[in-house]
Protein backbone atom coordinates (compact mmCIF):
# COMPACT_ATOMS: atom_id res chain seq x y z
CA UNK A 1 -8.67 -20.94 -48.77
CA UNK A 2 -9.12 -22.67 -45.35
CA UNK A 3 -5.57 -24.41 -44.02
CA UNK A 4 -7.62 -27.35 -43.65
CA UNK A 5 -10.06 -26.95 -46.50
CA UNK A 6 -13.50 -25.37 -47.27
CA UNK A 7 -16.40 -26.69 -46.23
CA UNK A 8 -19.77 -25.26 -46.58
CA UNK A 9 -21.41 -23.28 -43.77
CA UNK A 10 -24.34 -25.60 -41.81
CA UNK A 11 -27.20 -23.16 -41.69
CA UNK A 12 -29.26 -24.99 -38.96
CA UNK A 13 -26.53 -24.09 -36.18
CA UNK A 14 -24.93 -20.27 -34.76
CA UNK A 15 -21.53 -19.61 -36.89
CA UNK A 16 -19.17 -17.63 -35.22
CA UNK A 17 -16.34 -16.02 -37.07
CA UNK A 18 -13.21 -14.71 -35.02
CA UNK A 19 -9.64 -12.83 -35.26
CA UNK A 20 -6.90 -13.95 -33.05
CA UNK A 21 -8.41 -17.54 -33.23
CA UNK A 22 -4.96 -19.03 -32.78
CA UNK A 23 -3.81 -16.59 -29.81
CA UNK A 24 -4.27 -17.84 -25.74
CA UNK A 25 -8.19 -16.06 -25.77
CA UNK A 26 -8.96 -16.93 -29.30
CA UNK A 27 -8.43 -21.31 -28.39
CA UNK A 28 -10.23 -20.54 -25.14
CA UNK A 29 -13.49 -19.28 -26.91
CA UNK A 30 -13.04 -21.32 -30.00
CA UNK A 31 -13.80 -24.50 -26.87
CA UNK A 32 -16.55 -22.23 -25.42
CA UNK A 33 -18.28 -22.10 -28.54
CA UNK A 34 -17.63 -25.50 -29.82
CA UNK A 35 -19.60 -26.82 -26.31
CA UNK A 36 -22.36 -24.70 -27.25
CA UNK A 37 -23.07 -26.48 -30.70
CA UNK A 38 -21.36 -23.27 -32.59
CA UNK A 39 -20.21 -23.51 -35.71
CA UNK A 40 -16.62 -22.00 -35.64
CA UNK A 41 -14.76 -19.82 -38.63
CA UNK A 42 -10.88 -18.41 -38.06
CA UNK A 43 -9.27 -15.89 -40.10
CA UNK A 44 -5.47 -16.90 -39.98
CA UNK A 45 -2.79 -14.84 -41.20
CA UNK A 46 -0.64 -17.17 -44.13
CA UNK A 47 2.77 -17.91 -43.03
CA UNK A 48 5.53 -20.21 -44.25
CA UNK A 49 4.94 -22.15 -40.61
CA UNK A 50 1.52 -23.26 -38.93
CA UNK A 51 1.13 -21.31 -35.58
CA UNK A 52 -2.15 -23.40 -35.07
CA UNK A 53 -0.65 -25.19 -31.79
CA UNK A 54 -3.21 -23.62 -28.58
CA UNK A 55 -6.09 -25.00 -31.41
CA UNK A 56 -4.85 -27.96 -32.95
CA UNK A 57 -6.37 -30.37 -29.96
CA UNK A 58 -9.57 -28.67 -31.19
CA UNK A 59 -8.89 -30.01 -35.27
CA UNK A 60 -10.80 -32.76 -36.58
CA UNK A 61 -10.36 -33.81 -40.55
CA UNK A 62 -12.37 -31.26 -42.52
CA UNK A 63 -13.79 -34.21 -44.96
CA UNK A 64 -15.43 -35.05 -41.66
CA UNK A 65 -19.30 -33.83 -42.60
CA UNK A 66 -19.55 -33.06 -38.57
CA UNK A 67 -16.53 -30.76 -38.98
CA UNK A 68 -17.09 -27.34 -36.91
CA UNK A 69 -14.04 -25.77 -36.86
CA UNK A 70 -12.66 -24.11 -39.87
CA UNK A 71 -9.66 -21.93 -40.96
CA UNK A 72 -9.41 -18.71 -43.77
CA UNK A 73 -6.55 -17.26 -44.69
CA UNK A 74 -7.03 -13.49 -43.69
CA UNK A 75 -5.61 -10.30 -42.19
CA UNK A 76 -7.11 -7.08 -40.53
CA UNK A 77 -4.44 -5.37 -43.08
CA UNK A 78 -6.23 -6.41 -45.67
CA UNK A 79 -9.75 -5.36 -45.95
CA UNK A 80 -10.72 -7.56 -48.74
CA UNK A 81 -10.29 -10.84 -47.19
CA UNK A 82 -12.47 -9.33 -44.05
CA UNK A 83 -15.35 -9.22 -46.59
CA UNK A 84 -14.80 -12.34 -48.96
CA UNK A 85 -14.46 -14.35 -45.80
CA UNK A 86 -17.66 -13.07 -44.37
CA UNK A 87 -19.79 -13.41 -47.54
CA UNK A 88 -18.85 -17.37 -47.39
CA UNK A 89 -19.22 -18.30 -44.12
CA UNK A 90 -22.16 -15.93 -43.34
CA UNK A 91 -21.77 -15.10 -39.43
CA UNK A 92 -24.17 -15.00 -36.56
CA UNK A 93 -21.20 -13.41 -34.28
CA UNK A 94 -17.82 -11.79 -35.05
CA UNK A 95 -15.38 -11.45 -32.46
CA UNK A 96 -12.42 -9.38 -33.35
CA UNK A 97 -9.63 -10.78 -30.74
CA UNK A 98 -6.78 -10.22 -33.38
CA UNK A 99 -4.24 -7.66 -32.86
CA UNK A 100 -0.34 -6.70 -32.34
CA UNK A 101 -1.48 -7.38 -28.59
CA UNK A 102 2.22 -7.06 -26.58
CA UNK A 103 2.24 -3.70 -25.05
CA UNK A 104 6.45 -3.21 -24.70
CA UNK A 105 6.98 -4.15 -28.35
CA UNK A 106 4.34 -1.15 -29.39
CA UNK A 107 6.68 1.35 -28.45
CA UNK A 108 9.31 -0.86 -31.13
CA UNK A 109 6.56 -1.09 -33.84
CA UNK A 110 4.35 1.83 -33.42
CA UNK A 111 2.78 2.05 -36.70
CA UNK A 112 2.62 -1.98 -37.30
CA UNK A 113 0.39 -2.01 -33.89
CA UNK A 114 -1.55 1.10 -34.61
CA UNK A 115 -2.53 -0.62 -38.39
CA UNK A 116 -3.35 -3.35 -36.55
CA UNK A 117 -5.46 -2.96 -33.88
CA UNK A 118 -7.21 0.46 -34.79
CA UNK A 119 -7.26 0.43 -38.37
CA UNK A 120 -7.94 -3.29 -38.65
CA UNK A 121 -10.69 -2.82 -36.09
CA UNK A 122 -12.55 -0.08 -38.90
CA UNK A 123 -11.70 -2.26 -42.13
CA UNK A 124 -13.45 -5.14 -40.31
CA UNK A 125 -16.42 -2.74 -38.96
CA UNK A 126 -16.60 -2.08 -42.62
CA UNK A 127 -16.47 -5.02 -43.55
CA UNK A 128 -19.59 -5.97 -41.27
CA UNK A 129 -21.37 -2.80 -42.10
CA UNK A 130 -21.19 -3.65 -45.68
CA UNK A 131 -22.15 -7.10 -45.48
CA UNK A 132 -25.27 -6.55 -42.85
CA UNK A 133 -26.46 -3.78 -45.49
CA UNK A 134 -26.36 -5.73 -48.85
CA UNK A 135 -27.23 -9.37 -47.13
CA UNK A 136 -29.66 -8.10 -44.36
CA UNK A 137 -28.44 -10.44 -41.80
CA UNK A 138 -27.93 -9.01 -38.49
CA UNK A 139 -24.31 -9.64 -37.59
CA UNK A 140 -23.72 -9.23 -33.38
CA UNK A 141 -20.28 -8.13 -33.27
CA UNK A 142 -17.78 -8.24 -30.03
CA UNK A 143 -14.77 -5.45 -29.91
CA UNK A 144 -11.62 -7.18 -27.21
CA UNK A 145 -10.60 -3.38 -25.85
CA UNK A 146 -8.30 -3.30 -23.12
CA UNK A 147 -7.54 -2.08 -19.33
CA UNK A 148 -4.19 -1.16 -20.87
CA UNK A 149 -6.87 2.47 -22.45
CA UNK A 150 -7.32 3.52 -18.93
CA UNK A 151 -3.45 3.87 -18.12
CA UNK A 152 -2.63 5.89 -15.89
CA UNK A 153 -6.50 6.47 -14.76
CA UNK A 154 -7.03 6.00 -10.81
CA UNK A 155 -8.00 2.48 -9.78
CA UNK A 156 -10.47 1.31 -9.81
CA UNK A 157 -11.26 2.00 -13.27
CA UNK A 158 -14.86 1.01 -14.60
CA UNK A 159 -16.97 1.95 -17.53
CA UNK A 160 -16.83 5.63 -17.19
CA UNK A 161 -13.66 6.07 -15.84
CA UNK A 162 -11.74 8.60 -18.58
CA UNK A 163 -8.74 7.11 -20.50
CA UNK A 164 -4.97 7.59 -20.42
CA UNK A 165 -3.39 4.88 -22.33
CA UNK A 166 0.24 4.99 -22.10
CA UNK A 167 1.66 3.02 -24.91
CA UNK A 168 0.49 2.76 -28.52
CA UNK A 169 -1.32 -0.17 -27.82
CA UNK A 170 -3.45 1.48 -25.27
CA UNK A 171 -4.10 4.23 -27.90
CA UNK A 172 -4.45 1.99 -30.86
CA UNK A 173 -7.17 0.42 -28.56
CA UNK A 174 -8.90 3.44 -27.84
CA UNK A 175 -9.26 4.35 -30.87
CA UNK A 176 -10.44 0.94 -31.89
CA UNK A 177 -12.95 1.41 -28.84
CA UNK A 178 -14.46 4.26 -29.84
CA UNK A 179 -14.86 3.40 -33.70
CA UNK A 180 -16.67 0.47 -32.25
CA UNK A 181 -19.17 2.64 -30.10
CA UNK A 182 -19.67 4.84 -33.42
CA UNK A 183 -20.17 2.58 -35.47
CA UNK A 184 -23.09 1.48 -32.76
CA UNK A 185 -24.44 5.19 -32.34
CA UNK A 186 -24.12 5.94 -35.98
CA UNK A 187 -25.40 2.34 -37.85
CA UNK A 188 -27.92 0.92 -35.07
CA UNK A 189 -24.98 -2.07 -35.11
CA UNK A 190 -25.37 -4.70 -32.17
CA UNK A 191 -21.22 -4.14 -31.38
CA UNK A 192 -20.50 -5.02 -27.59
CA UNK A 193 -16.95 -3.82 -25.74
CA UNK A 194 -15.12 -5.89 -23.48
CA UNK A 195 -12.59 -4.07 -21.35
CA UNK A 196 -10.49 -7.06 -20.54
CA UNK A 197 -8.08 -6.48 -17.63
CA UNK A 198 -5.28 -8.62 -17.90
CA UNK A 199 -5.94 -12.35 -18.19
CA UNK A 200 -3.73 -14.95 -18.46
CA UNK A 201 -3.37 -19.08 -18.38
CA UNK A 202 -0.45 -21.56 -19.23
CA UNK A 203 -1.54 -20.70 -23.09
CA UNK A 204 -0.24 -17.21 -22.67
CA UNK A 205 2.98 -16.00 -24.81
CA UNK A 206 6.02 -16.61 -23.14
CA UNK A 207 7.02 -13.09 -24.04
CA UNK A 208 4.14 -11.77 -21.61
CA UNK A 209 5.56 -11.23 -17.84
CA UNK A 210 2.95 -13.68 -16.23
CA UNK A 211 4.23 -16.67 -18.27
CA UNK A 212 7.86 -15.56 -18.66
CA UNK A 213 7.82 -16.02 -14.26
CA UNK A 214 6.32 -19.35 -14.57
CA UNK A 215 8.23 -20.49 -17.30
CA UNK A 216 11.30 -19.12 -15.89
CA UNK A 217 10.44 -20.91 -12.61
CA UNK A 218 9.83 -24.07 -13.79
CA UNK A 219 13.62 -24.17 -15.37
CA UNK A 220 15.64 -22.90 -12.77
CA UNK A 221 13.42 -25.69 -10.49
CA UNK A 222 15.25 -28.46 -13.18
CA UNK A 223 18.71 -26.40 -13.48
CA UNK A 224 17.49 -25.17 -17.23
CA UNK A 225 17.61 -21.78 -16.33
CA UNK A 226 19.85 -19.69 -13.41
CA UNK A 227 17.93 -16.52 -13.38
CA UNK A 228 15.13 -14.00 -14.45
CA UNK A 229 15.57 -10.71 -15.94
CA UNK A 230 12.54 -8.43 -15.56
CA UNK A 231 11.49 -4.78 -15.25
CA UNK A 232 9.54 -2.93 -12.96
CA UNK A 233 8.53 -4.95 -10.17
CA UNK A 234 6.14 -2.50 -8.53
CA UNK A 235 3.83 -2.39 -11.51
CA UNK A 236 0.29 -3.19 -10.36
CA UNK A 237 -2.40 -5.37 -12.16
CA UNK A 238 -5.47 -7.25 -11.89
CA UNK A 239 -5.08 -10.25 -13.19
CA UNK A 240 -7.82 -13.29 -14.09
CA UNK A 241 -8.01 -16.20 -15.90
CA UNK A 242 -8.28 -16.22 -19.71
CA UNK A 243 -10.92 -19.14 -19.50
CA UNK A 244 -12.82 -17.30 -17.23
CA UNK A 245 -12.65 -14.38 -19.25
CA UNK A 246 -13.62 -15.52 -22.90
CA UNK A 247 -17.30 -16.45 -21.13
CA UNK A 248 -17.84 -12.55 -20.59
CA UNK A 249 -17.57 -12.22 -24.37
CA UNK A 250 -20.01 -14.59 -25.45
CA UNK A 251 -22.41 -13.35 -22.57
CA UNK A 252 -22.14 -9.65 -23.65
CA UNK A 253 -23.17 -10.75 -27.07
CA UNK A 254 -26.59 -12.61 -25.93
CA UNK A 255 -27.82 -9.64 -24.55
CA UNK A 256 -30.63 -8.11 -25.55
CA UNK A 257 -28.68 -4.67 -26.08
CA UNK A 258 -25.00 -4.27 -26.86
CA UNK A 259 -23.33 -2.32 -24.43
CA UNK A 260 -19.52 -1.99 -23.16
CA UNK A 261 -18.60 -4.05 -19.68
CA UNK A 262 -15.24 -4.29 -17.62
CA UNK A 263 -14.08 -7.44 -17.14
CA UNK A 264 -11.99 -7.84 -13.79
CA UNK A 265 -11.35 -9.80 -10.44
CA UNK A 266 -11.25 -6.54 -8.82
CA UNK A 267 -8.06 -7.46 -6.86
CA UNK A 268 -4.78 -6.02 -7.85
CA UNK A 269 -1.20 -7.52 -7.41
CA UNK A 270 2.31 -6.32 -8.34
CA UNK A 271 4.73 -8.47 -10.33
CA UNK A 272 6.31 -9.00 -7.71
CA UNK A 273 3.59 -11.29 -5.55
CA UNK A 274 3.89 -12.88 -8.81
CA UNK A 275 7.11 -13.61 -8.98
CA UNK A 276 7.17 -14.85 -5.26
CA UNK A 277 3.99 -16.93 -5.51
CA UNK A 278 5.40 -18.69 -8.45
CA UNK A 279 8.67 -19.35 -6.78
CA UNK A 280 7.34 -19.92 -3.18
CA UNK A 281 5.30 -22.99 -5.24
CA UNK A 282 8.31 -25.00 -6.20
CA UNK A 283 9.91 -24.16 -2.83
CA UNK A 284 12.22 -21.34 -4.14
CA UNK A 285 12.99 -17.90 -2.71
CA UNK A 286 12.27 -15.72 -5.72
CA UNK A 287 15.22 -13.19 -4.03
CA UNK A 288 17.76 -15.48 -5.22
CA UNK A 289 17.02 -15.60 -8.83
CA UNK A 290 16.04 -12.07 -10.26
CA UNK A 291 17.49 -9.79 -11.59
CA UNK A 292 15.95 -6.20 -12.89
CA UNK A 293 16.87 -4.70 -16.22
CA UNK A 294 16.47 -1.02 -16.92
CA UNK A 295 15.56 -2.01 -20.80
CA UNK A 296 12.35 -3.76 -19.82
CA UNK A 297 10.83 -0.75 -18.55
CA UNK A 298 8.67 0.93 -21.03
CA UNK A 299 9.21 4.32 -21.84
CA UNK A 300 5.89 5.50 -20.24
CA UNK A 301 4.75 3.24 -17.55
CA UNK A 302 1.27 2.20 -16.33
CA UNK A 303 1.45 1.56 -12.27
CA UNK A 304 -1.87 0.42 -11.42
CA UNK A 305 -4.61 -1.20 -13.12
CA UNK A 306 -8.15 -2.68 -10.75
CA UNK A 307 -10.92 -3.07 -12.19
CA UNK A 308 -14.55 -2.80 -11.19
CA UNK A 309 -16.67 -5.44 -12.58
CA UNK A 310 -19.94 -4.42 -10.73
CA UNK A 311 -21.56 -3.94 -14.44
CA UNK A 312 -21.02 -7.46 -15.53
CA UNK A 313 -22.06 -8.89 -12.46
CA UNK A 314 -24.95 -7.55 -12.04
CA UNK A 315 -26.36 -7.55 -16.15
CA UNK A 316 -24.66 -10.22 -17.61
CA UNK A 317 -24.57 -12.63 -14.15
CA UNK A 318 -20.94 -13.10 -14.68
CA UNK A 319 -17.73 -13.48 -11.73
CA UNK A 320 -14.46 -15.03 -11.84
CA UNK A 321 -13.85 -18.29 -10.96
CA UNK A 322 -9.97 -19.13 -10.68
CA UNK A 323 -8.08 -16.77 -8.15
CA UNK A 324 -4.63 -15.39 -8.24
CA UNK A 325 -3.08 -17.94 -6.41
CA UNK A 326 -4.44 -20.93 -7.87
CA UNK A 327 -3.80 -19.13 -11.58
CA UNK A 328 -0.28 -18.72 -10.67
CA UNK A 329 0.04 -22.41 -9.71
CA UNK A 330 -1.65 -23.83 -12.74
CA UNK A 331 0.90 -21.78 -15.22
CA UNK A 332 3.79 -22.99 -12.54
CA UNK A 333 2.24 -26.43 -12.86
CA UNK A 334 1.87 -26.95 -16.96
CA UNK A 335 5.35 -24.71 -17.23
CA UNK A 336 7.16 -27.67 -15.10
CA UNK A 337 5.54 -30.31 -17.28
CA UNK A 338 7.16 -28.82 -20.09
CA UNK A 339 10.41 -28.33 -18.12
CA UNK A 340 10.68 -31.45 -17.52
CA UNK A 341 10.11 -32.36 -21.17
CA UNK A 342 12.89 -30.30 -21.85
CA UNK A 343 15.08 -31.47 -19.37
CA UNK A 344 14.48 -35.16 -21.12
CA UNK A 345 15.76 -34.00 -24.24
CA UNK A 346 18.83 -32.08 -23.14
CA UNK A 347 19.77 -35.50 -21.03
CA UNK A 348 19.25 -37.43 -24.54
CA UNK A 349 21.73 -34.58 -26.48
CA UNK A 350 19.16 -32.41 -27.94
CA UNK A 351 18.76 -28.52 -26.49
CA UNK A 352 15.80 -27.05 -28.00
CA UNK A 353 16.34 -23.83 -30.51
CA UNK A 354 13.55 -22.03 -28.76
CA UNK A 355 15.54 -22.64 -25.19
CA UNK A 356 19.48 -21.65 -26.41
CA UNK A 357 20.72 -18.60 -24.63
CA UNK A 358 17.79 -18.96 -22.13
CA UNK A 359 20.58 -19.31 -19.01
């Protein structure tokens, strides 16, 4: 059952049907696809709490007959609601954005992660494969891998650069890489491979470094927060913006071939430009206010990550359009907005659960 009830599919328009829906690149594309006249399916995992809030601005009342966003309770554990799910809504696209996605917790949760992202990645292939056989409809079907598989690979790292991942993540995504391009070799599926290097925006977990500077920023601005524990400073990445990002996915999948594309700005910054490009914006000197902390290094470390995006420019017409800078000053920007929302609460008595302990 849908969170927000079943309605039945409108064959006249494209029906996309996605994992991760609710997660920072999952609202991003659910908007792309929305402004394209797509019909929209989710697969959300049940919990005792909705953790709808990066799509609810997208919700409209599902008695509306225009309705084009929908909900199913699903899980990539759980092979069985991968193919009732896609029996009843019937998809055009899949794109499989679900996953245990933080790379530092992997090494906490090894065999959660690898269940999730490898082995959910083949129950939903499956799933597909099963579906496309018995129905005949030709499902196109986008695999999110990750710039966290090439590890530590040389930069720049492109298509055919050889992987090293360095974390179970980074394997769980390799494997869930190549069970995609088998399952293309093998079945004659249309499956297309994103290499996403990292991409962020002010819907990215607060748990993730890029956010966890900006949010940390915006408090100590307002006095919320005195400082900002991180770990290795020196670590290297390219980084983009998610809304930039989730147009390479839909692109790869109107091709007239599937195929597997890096998707990159081609520029490379440590976390600590970061970190003083987020400070520098609200006038702070970033030396002041961090602090590093051996236990958020991860046991095997990944230095540098740049990645060449000549493929995608060049077949699918796609570039970046938001730099580094102006990324970090949007997430600096929203993260003050909800400082300052904050700060209005603590000055009327009430200190948010979710900011305790923060200082």
């Amino acid at each position: 059952m849908s969170r927000r009830g079943v309605s039945g599919t409108n064959m006249s328009v494209k029906r996309a049907l996605m994992t991760g829906v609710t997660g920072q690149d999952g609202s991003y594309l659910c908007e792309l696809l929305l402004a394209k006249g797509y019909e929209v399916h989710g697969i959300v995992r049940r919990a005792s709490t909705f953790n709808t809030e990066r799509i609810d601005h997208l919700y409209r009342d599902p008695h509306d007959a225009e309705v084009r966003l929908l909900l199913h309770h699903g899980d990539l554990a759980d092979g069985t609601s991968l193919r009732r799910i896609l029996e009843k809504v019937r998809p055009d696209e899949v794109y499989n954005l679900g996953a245990q996605s933080h790379v530092r917790v992997s090494f906490d949760q090894p065999e959660y992660t690898a269940d999730a992202v490898a082995t959910g990645t083949l129950r939903l292939l499956e799933a597909v494969r099963d579906y496309t056989a018995h129905s005949g409809h030709l499902v196109r079907f986008y695999q999110a891998s990750s710039s966290e598989m090439f590890g530590g690979a040389p930069p720049p790292q492109c298509e055919s650069t050889p992987f090293h991942p360095r974390s179970p993540y980074a394997v769980s995504k390799v494997a869930a890489h190549w069970y995609a391009l088998n399952y293309r070799e093998a079945y004659g599926a249309f499956i297309a491979s994103g290499i996403l290097f990292n991409h962020e925006s002010p819907r990215r977990g607060e748990t993730f470094v890029s956010r966890k500077v900006t949010r940390a920023v915006a408090r100590i601005k307002l006095g919320l927060q005195k400082q900002l524990f991180l770990g290795n400073l020196e670590a290297r990445r390219d980084w983009g913006f998610a809304g930039d990002y989730v147009e390479a996915m839909w692109l790869m999948l109107q091709q007239e071939q599937p195929d597997d594309y890096v998707i990159a700005t081609g520029e490379s910054h440590s976390v600590r430009e970061l970190a003083e490009i987020a400070f520098g914006h609200v006038g702070l000197d970033w030396k002041n206010f961090i602090q590093v902390d051996p236990r958020y290094f991860r046991p095997s470390e990944v230095d540098h990550l740049c990645g060449d995006a000549s493929k995608a420019r060049v077949k699918l017409g796609w570039s970046p359009r938001v730099r580094f800078v102006n990324l970090v000053k949007m997430m600096v920007d929203y993260d003050l907005e909800l400082a300052r929302q904050e700060a209005t609460l603590r000055a009327a008595g009430h200190v948010p659960l979710s900011r305790q302990g923060d200082e």
